[in-house]
Protein backbone atom coordinates (compact mmCIF):
# COMPACT_ATOMS: atom_id res chain seq x y z
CA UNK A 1 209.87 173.67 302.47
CA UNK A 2 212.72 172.84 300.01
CA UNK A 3 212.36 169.26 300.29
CA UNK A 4 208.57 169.20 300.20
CA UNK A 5 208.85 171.20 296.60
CA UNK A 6 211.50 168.43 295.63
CA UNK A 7 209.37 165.71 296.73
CA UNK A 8 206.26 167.15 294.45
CA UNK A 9 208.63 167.75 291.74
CA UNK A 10 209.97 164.35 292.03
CA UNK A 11 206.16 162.79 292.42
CA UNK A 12 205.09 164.56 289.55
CA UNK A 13 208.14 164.03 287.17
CA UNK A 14 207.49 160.24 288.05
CA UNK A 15 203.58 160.42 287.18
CA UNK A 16 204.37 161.92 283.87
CA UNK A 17 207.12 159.50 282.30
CA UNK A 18 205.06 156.60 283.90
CA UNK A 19 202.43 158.10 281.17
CA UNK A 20 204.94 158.11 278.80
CA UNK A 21 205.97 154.80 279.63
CA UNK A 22 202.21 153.61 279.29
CA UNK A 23 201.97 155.11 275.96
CA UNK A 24 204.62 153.72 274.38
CA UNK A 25 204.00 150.55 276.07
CA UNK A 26 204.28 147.51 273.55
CA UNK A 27 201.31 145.53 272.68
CA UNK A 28 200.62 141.57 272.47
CA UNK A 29 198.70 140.04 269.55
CA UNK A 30 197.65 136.98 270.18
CA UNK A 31 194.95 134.69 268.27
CA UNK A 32 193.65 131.25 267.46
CA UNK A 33 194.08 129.31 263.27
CA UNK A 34 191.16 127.02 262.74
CA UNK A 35 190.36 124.80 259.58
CA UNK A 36 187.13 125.77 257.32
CA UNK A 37 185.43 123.15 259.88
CA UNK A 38 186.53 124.92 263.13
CA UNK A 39 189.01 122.71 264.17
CA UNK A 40 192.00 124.27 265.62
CA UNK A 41 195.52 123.75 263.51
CA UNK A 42 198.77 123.45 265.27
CA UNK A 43 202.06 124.01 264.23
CA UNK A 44 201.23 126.59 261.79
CA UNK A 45 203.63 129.26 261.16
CA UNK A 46 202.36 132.94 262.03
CA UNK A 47 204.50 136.22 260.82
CA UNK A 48 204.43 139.89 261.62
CA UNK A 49 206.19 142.17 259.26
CA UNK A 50 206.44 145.61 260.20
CA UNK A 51 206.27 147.77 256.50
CA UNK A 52 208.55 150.35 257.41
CA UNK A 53 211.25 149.17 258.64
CA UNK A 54 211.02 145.14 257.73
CA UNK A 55 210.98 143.61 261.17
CA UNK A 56 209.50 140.66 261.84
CA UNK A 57 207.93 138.90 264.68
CA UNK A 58 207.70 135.43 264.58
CA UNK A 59 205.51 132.72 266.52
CA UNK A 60 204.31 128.73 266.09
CA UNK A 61 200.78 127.83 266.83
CA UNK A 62 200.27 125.85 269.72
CA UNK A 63 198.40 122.47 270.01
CA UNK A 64 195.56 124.11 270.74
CA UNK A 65 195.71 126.54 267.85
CA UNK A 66 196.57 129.27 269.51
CA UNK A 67 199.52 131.78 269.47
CA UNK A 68 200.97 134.66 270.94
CA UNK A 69 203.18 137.66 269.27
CA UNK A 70 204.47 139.62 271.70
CA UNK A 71 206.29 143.58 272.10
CA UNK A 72 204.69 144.23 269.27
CA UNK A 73 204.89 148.17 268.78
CA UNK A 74 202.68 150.52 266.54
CA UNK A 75 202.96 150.98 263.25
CA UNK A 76 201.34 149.20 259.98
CA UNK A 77 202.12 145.71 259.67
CA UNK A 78 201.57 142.53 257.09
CA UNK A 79 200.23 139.55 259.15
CA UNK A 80 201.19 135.85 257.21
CA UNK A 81 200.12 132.59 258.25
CA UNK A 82 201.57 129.28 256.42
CA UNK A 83 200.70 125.76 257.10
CA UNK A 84 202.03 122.88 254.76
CA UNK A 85 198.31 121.67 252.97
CA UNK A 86 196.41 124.90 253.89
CA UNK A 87 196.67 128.50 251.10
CA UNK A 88 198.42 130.96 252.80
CA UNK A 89 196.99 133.58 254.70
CA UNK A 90 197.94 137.48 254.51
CA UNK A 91 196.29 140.75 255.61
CA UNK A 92 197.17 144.02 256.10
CA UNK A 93 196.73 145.35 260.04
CA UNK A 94 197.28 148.67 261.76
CA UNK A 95 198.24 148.44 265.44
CA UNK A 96 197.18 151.41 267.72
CA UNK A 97 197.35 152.06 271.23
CA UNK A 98 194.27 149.96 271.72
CA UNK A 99 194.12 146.82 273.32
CA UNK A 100 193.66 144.02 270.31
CA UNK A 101 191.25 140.83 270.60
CA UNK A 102 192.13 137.54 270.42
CA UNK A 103 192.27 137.14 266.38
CA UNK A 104 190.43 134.30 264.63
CA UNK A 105 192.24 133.56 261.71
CA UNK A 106 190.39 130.64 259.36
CA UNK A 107 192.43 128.67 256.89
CA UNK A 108 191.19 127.51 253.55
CA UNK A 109 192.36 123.97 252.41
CA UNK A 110 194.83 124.01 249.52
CA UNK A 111 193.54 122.89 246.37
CA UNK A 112 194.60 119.29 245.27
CA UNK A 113 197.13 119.54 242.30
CA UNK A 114 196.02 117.30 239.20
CA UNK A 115 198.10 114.44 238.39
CA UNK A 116 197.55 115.02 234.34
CA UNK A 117 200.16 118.00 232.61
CA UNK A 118 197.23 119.66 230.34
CA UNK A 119 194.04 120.64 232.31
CA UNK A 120 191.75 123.23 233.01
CA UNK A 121 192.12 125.59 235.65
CA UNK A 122 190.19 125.31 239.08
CA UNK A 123 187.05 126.56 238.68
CA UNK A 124 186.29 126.73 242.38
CA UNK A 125 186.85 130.47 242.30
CA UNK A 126 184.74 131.92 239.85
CA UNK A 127 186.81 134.43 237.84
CA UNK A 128 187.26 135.86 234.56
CA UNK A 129 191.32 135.44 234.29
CA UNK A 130 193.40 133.67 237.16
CA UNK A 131 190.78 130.97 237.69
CA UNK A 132 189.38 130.72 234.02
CA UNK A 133 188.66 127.21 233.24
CA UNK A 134 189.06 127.62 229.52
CA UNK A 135 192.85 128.41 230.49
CA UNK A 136 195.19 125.43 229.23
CA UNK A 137 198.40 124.92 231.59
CA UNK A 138 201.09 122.81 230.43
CA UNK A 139 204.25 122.41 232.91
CA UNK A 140 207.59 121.41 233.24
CA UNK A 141 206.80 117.83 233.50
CA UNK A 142 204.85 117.36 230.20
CA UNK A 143 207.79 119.03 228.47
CA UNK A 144 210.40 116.94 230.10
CA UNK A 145 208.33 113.76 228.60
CA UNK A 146 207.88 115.24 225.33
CA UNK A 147 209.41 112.75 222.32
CA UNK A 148 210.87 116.31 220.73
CA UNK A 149 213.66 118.94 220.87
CA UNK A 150 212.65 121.92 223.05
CA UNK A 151 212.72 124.04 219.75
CA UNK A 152 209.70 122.45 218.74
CA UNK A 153 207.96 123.40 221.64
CA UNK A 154 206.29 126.45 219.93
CA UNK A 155 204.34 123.91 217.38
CA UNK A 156 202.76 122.14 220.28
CA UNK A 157 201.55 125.06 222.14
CA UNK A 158 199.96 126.09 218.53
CA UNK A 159 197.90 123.28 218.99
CA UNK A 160 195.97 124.21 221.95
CA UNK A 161 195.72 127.89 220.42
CA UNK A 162 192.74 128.81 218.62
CA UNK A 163 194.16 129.13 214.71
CA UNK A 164 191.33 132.16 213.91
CA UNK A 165 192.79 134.23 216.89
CA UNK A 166 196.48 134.30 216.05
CA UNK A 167 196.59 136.50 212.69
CA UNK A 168 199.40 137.12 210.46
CA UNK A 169 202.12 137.33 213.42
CA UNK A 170 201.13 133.85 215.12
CA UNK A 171 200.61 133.69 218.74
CA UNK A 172 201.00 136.45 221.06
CA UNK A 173 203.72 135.33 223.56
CA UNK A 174 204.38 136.53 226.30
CA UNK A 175 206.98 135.67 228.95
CA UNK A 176 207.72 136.42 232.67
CA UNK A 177 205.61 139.27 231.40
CA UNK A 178 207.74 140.74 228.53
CA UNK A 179 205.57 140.73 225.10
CA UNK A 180 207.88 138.79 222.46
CA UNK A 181 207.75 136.56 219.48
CA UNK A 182 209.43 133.08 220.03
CA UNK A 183 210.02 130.91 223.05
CA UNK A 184 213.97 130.65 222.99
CA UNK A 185 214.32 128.89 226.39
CA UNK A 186 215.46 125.30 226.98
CA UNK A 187 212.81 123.53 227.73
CA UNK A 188 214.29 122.74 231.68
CA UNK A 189 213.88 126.46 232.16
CA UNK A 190 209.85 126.26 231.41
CA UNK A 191 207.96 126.48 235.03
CA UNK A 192 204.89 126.16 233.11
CA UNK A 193 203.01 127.69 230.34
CA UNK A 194 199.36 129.22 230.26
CA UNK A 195 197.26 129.67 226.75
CA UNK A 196 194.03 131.83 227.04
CA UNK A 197 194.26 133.18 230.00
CA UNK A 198 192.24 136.23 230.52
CA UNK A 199 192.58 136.51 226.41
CA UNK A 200 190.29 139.95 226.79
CA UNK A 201 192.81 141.48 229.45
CA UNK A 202 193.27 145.43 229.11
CA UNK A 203 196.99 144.21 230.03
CA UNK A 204 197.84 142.80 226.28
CA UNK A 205 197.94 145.20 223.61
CA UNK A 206 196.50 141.76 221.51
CA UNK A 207 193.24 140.60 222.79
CA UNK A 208 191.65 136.94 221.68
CA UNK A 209 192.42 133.41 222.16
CA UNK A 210 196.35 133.37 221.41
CA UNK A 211 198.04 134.46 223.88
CA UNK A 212 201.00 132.23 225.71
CA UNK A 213 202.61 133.41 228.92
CA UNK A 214 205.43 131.64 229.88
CA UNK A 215 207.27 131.69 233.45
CA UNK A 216 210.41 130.41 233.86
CA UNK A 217 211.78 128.52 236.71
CA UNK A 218 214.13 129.92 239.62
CA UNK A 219 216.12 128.36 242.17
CA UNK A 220 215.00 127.07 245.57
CA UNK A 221 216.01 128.92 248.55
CA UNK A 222 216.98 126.07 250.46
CA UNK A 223 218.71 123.18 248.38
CA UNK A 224 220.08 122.70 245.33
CA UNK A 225 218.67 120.96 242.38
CA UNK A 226 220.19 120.06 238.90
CA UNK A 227 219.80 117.44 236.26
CA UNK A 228 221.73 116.23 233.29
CA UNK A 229 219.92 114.51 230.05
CA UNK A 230 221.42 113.19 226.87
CA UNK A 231 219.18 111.76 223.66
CA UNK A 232 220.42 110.71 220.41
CA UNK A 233 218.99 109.24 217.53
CA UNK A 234 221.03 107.56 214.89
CA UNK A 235 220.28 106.96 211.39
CA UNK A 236 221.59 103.50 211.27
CA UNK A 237 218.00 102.43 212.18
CA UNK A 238 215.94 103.85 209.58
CA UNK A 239 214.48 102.57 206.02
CA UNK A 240 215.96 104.27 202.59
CA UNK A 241 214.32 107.14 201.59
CA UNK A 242 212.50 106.45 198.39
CA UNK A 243 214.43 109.02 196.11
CA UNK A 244 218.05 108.14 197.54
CA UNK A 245 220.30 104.75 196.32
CA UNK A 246 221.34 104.89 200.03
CA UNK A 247 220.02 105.55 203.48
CA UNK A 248 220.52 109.41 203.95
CA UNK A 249 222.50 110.00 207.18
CA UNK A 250 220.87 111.40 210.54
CA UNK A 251 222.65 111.94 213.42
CA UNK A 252 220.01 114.38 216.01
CA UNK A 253 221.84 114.35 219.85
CA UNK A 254 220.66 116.56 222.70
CA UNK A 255 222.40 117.78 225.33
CA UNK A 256 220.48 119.54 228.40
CA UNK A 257 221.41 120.54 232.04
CA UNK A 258 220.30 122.84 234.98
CA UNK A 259 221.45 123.47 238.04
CA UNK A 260 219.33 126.08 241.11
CA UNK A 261 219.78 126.55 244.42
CA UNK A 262 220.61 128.97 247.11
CA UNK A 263 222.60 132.05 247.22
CA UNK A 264 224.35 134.01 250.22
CA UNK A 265 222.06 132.32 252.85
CA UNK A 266 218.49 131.80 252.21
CA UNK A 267 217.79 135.68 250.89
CA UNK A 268 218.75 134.77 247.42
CA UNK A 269 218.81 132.20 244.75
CA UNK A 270 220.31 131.36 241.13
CA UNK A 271 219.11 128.97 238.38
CA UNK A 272 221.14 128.29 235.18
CA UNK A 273 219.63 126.09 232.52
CA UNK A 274 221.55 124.82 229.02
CA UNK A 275 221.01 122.52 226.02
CA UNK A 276 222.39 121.92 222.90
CA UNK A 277 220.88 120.43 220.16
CA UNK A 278 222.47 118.96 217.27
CA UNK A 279 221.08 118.05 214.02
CA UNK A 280 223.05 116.32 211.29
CA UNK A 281 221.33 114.98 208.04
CA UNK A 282 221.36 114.53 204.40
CA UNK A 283 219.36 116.90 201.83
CA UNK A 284 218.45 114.67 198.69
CA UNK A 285 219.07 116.55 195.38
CA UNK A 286 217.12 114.75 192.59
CA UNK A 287 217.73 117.33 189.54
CA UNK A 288 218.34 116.99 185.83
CA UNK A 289 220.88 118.42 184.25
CA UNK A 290 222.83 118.47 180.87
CA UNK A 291 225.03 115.33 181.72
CA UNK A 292 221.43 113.16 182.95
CA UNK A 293 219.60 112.80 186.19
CA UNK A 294 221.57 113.51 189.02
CA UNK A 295 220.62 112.22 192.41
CA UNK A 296 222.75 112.80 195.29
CA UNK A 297 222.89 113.08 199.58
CA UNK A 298 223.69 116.38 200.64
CA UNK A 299 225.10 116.88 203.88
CA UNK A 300 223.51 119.74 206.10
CA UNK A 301 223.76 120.47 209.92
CA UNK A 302 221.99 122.59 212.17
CA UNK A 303 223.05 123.82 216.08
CA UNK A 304 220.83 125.33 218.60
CA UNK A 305 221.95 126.15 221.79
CA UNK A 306 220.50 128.17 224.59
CA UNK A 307 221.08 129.25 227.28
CA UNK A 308 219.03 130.95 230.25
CA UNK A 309 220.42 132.46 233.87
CA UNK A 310 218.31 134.04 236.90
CA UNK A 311 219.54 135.30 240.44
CA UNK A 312 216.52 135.95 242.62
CA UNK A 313 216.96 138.54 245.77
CA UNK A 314 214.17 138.11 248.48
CA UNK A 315 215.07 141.58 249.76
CA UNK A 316 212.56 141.34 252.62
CA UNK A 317 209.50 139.25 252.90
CA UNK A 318 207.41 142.28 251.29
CA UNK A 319 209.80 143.00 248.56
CA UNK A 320 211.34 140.68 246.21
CA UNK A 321 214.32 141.68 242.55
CA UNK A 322 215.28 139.14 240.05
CA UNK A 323 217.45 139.27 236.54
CA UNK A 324 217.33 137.33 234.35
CA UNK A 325 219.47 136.72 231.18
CA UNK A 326 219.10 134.38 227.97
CA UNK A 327 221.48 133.64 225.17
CA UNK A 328 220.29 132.07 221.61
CA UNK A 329 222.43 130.83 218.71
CA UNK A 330 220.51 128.85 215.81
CA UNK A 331 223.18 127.92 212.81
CA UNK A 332 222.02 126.28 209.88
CA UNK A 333 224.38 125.01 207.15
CA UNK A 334 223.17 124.21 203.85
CA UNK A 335 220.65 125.31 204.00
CA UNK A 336 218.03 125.40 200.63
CA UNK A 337 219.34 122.94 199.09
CA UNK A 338 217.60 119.75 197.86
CA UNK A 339 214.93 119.05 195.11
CA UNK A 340 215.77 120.42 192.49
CA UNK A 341 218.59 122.94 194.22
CA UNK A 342 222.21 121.71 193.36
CA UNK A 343 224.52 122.03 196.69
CA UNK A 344 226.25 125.13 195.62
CA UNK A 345 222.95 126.48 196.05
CA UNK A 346 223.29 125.93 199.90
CA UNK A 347 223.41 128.63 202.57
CA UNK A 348 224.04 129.64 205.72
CA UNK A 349 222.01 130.93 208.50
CA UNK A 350 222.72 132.58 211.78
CA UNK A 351 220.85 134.06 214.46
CA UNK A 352 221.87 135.08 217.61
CA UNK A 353 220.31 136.89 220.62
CA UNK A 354 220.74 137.99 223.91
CA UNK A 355 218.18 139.17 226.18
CA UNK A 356 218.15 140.53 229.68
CA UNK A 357 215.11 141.50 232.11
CA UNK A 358 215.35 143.13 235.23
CA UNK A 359 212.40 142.84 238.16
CA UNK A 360 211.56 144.49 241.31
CA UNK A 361 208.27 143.55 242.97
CA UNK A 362 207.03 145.42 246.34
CA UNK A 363 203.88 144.65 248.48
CA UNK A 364 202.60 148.36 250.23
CA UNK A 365 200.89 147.21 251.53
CA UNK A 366 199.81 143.58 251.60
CA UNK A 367 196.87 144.41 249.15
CA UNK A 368 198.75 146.64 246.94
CA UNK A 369 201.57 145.17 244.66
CA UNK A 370 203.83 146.83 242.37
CA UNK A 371 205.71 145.46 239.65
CA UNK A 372 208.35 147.09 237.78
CA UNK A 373 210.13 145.56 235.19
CA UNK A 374 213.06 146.79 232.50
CA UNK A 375 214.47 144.34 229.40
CA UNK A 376 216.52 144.58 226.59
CA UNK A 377 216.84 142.34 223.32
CA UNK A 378 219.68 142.16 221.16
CA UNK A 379 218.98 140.36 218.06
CA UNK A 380 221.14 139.28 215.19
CA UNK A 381 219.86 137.51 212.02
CA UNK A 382 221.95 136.93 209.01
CA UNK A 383 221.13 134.59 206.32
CA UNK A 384 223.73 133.82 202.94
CA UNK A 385 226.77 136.20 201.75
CA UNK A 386 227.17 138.18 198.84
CA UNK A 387 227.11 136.04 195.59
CA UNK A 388 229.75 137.01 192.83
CA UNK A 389 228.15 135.25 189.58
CA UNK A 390 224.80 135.10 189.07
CA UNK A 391 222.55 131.82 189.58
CA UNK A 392 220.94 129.90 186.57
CA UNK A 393 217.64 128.87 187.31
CA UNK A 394 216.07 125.95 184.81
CA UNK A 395 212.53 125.27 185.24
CA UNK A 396 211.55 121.53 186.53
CA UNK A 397 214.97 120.72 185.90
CA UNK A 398 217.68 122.63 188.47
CA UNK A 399 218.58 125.58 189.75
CA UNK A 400 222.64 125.86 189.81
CA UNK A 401 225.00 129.22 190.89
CA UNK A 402 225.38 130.75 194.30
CA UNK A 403 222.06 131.48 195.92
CA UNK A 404 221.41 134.66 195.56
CA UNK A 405 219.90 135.01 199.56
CA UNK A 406 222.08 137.84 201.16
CA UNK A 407 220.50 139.59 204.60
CA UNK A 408 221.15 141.03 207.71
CA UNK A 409 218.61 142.33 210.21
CA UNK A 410 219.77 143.95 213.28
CA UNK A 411 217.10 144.50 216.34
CA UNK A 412 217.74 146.50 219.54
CA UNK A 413 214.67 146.83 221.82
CA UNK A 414 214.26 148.22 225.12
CA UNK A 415 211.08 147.76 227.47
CA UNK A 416 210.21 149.37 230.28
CA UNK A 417 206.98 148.71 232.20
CA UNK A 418 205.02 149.49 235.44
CA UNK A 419 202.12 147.41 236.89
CA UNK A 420 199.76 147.94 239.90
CA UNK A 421 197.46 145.39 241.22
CA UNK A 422 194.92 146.74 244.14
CA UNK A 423 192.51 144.50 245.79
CA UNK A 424 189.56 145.57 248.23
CA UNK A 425 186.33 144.09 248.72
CA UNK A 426 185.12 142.32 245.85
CA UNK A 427 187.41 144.55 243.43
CA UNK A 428 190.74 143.81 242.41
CA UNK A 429 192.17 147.00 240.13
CA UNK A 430 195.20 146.78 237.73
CA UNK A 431 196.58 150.10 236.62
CA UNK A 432 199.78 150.61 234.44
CA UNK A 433 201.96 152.12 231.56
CA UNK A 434 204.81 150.42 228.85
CA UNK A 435 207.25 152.26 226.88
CA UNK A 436 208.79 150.70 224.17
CA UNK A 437 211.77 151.56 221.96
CA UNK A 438 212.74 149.34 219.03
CA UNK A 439 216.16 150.51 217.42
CA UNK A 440 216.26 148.22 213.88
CA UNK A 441 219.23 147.74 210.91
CA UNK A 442 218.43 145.86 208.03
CA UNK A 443 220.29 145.14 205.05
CA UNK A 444 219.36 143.37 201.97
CA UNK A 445 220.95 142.40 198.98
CA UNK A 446 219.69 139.15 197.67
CA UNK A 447 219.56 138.94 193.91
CA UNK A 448 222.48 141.56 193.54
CA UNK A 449 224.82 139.11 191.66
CA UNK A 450 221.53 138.51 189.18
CA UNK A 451 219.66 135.45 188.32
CA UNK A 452 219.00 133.90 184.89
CA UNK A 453 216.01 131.56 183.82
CA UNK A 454 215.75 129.50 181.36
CA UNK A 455 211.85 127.37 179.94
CA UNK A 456 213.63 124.20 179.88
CA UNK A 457 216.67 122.02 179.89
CA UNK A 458 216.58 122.47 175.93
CA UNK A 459 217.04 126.26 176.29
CA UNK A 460 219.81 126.36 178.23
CA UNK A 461 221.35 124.00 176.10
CA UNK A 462 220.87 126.76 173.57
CA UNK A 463 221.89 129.26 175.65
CA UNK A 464 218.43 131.34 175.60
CA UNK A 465 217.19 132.51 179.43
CA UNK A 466 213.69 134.06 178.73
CA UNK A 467 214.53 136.15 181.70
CA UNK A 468 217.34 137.67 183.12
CA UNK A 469 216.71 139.75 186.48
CA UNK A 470 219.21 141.99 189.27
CA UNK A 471 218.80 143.87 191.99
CA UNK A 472 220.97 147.40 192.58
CA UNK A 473 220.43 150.37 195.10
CA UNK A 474 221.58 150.86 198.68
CA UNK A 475 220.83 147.71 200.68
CA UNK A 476 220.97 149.26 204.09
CA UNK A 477 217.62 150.86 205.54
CA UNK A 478 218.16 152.10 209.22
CA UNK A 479 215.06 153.20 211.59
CA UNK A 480 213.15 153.36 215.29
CA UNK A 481 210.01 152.88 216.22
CA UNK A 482 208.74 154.17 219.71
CA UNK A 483 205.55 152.03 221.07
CA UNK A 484 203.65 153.30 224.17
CA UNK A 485 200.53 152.55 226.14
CA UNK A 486 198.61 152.67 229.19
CA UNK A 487 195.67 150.86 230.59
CA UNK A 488 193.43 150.31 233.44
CA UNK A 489 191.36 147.67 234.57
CA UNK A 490 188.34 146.39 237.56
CA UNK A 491 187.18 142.49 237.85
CA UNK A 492 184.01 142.59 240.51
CA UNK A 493 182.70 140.18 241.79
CA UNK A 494 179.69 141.01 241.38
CA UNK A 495 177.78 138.20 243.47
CA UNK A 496 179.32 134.57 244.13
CA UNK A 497 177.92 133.57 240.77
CA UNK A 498 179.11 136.39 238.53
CA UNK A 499 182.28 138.27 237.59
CA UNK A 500 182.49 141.23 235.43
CA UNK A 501 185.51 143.12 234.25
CA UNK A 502 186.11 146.49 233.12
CA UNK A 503 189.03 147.65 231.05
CA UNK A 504 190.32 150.21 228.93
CA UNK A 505 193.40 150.39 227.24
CA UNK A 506 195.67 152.81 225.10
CA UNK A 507 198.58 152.66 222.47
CA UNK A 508 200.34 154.82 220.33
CA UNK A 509 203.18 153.90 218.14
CA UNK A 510 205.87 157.07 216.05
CA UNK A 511 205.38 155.95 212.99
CA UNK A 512 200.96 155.68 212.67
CA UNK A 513 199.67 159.34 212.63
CA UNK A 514 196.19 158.06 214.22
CA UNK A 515 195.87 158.81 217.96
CA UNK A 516 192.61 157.64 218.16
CA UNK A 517 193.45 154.34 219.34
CA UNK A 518 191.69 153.30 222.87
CA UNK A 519 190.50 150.07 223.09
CA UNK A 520 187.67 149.37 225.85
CA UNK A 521 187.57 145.57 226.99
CA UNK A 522 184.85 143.89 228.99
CA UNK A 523 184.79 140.34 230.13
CA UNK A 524 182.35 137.99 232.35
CA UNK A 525 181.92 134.75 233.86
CA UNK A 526 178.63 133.81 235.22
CA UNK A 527 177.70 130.55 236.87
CA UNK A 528 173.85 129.64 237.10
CA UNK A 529 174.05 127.33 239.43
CA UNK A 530 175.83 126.94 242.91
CA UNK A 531 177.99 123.81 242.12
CA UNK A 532 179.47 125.91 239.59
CA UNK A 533 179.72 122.96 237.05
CA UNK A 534 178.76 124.99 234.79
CA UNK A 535 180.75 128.42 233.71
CA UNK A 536 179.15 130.85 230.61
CA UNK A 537 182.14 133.32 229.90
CA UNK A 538 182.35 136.01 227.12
C-alpha cells in the first residue's frame, strides 16, 4: 500500500513540474524580410533585445528570406532588422505564452543621398519638421571645400537665413540641441547643419525662419579616421593697396586635424577635432597730424584656435551617453587701429571659453525616447586695459592717446533639459522642460582715463578741445538670471496628404515680472496632389 501511495505521489509530482516545465517553456520567433515588391531579402541582420535586462538574440536571414530566433523567453522586447540599402526596421513586441506566427517583416528602400552639399530635404514623407522641404542642409563636405576659415562659417549660414526672422540677436543657433549664440567649432567637427527646420517648433523658445542646429561629428565604432590640412596665403602675391607706399603684409595659415575611432571594443567611441588659424596683416593709418600727413603699415595679428572632444558610450543597443567638451581662444592684437587711429590707439582682445555637455539617451520602449541632457559654458571676454592719460581725439584729422576701451564680461551658464518623443499611430508627441541658470560679471571702465576733442587740427594747435569728457563710478555690476520653460507638442498625420501640428509652449525668466507668457504654435503641410510635387506649408 506504501509503494502504491509513493508511486501516485511520484506520478503526480511528475505531472505537475512537467506543467511547470511547459509553462516556462521558451518560445521560437521565426519570420520572413521581403522588399516593398515582395521579394524575399537575404542576409539581412535580425535582433532581439530584451528591455529589461539587455539581452540579445541574434539571427541572419536565410536565402530564402527567412529566419529563425530561437529560446526566446517572455518578457517585452525591441525587434531590429538592418540590411545595407534598406531603412532600418524597429518595433516594439511583447512575447506571451502563446504560440507566435511566422512574422512578415517588409523593408522600405533607403532613400538615395544627393550628390550636391545644399538641398532640400526629401519630401517623400510629408511632414511639417524632419522631412520639411524648405529645410536647407549643408554638411561636412561643403565646409571642407569652402575657400574660407571655419570662423567665417557663421556669415555663410546667414545667407540661407531669412534676414526679417533673425531680430536684434541674429540667428537662433542651436547645437547638438543646446540653445547658444556662435558656432565655435572647427569646421572638421561639423556633421552637418540644418536652417529652418520645423522654424514653428514648440521646442525653441524663438520661433521663425532663423534657426541653425548644428550636430557635430563622433567617432566610428569600428575604425579609425583622421585627417590633417594646412592652407596659407602669403602676401607676396597681392597688388599695393591704394593708400599704402608699399604692399601691406598678409600672412593667413591654417592649421586643422581630427582624429575618431573606437574605444574599449566596439561599445564606445572618441572624436577629437583642432585648428588653428592665424592671421597676420598690416592696418594702414592715413592721419594728419601737426608735423603733415602721416601714412604708415601697422602691424596687427589675430589667433583662433579651437578645439572640440566627444567620447560616445553605446551602453546597450537601447541606451546610448556621450560628453562632449569644446575649448575657444580668439586673440586680437591691435586691434582699432587704422584710418585715422594712430597705433598707440591699438588694443587687445581676448576671449576664451570652455563648454561641456553631457547626454544620456534611452529607448522604453522602442517608440518612446528620452533625452536628457546637462551643459555648462564658461565664458571670458576682455577687451583693452586701463588707460593712464587720457586720449586726444581731432576731428577728420587723428585720434592719438591710449584707447580708452577697458572691459571684462564674465558668463557662467548652466543648462539642464529633458525631452520625450512618443510615437503611435499617426501621432508622434514631444513633451519636455529646460532650466536655465546664467551666473554673469561685467566690468566696465572705458573712458575712465578721459578723452579730449578738439574741431580741427587748428584747435589743437591752439590748445582749445571743445569737449572734454570722463567716466567715474564703480565699474563692476554682478547678477543671475534664472530662465525656465516647458512645452508640449502633437504632429498628426492627418491623412497621407496633410500634417498638422499642435504645440504649446511656456517660459519664464527672474528678472520679467509678467507670467503670462504661453505661446501656442500650430504648423501644417498639405499636399494636393498624390505625387506630392507640390507642398503648401504654414
Amino acid at each position: 500500500m506504501f509503494r502504491f501511495h509513493s508511486c501516485v505521489g511520484v506520478l503526480a509530482a511528475m505531472l505537475i513540474f512537467s506543467k511547470i516545465v511547459v509553462g516556462q517553456a521558451s518560445l521560437t520567433i521565426t519570420g520572413v524580410i521581403e522588399d516593398g515588391s515582395g521579394a524575399t531579402i537575404a542576409g539581412a541582420k535580425v535582433s532581439l533585445i530584451r528591455q529589461d535586462t539587455n539581452e540579445i538574440k541574434k539571427s541572419t536571414s536565410g536565402e530564402d528570406g527567412t529566419f529563425s530566433l530561437n529560446d526566446v523567453s517572455q518578457g517585452d522586447y525591441v525587434l531590429k532588422v538592418e540590411m545595407k540599402g534598406f531603412e532600418a526596421y524597429q518595433k516594439s513586441v511583447s512575447v506571451g505564452s502563446q504560440t507566435w506566427k511566422p512574422l512578415k517583416i517588409t523593408l522600405k528602400i533607403e532613400a538615395a543621398k544627393e550628390q550636391v552639399n545644399v538641398n532640400a530635404d526629401s519630401a517623400d514623407e510629408l511632414s511639417t519638421s524632419d522631412s520639411d522641404a524648405a529645410t536647407t542642409r549643408v554638411d561636412d563636405d561643403l565646409l571642407r571645400k569652402l575657400p574660407t576659415l571655419s570662423d567665417d562659417v557663421l556669415p555663410l549660414i546667414e545667407k540661407f537665413a531669412s534676414p526679417p526672422a533673425q531680430g536684434t540677436e541674429g540667428l537662433s543657433i542651436i547645437i547638438d540641441g543646446v540653445e547658444g549664440n556662435s558656432i565655435d567649432l572647427p569646421a572638421s567637427a561639423i556633421r552637418k547643419i540644418r536652417i529652418d527646420r520645423n522654424p514653428y517648433s514648440a521646442l525653441f523658445q524663438h520661433p521663425g525662419k532663423a534657426k541653425v542646429e548644428v550636430t557635430t561629428e563622433h567617432g566610428h565604432r569600428k575604425r579609425y579616421d583622421g585627417g590633417l590640412a594646412m592652407y596659407d596665403r602669403n602676401s607676396l602675391f597681392d597688388a599695393r593697396n591704394a593708400f599704402a607706399k608699399f604692399a601691406p603684409d598678409l600672412d593667413r595659415r591654417l592649421v586643422q586635424a581630427n582624429l575618431g575611432g573606437p574605444l574599449l571594443g566596439k561599445s564606445s567611441s572618441f572624436y577629437i577635432s583642432a585648428e588653428r588659424s592665424m592671421l597676420d596683416q598690416d592696418a594702414i593709418v592715413n592721419a594728419v597730424t601737426l608735423a603733415g600727413p602721416l601714412v604708415a603699415n601697422v602691424p596687427t595679428t589675430q589667433h583662433r584656435d579651437n578645439i572640440f572632444a566627444r567620447m560616445q558610450w553605446w551602453v546597450s543597443p537601447l541606451h546610448t551617453l556621450y560628453a562632449t567638451y569644446t575649448f575657444t581662444d580668439h586673440t586680437y592684437h591691435n586691434k582699432t587701429v587704422g584710418g585715422f587711429n594712430l597705433p598707440e590707439q591699438g588694443v587687445h582682445d581676448g576671449r576664451q571659453k570652455h563648454s561641456v555637455t553631457l547626454d544620456y539617451s534611452a529607448m522604453i520602449p522602442a517608440n518612446l525616447r528620452n533625452d536628457l541632457r546637462f551643459s555648462f559654458t564658461h565664458d571670458n571676454d576682455q577687451i583693452g586695459n586701463a588707460a593712464a592719460n587720457p586720449a586726444v581725439i581731432v576731428n577728420d584729422a587723428f585720434t592719438a592717446g591710449p584707447s580708452q576701451v577697458f572691459t571684462h564680461d564674465d558668463r557662467r551658464n548652466f543648462d539642464l533639459q529633458d525631452t520625450v518623443y512618443y510615437g503611435h499611430g499617426k501621432h508622434v508627441a514631444t513633451f519636455g522642460a529646460r532650466l536655465r541658470t546664467n551666473l554673469i560679471d561685467a566690468f566696465d571702465a572705458s573712458n575712465f582715463g578721459g578723452s579730449f576733442e578738439f574741431a580741427s587740427l587748428g584747435e589743437y594747435a591752439a590748445g582749445n578741445p571743445f569737449l572734454f569728457h570722463i567716466v567715474r563710478g564703480d565699474p563692476n555690476i554682478g547678477f543671475s538670471v534664472l530662465v525656465a520653460n516647458g512645452f508640449v507638442q502633437d504632429e498628426v498625420q492627418a491623412t497621407p496628404q496633410l500634417t498638422l501640428t499642435f504645440g504649446l509652449r511656456y517660459d519664464w525668466q527672474s528678472t520679467i515680472d509678467n507670467r503670462n507668457n504661453f505661446a501656442p504654435r500650430f504648423a501644417f503641410a498639405f499636399s494636393p496632389g498624390k505625387s506630392k510635387k507640390t507642398v503648401i506649408r504654414g
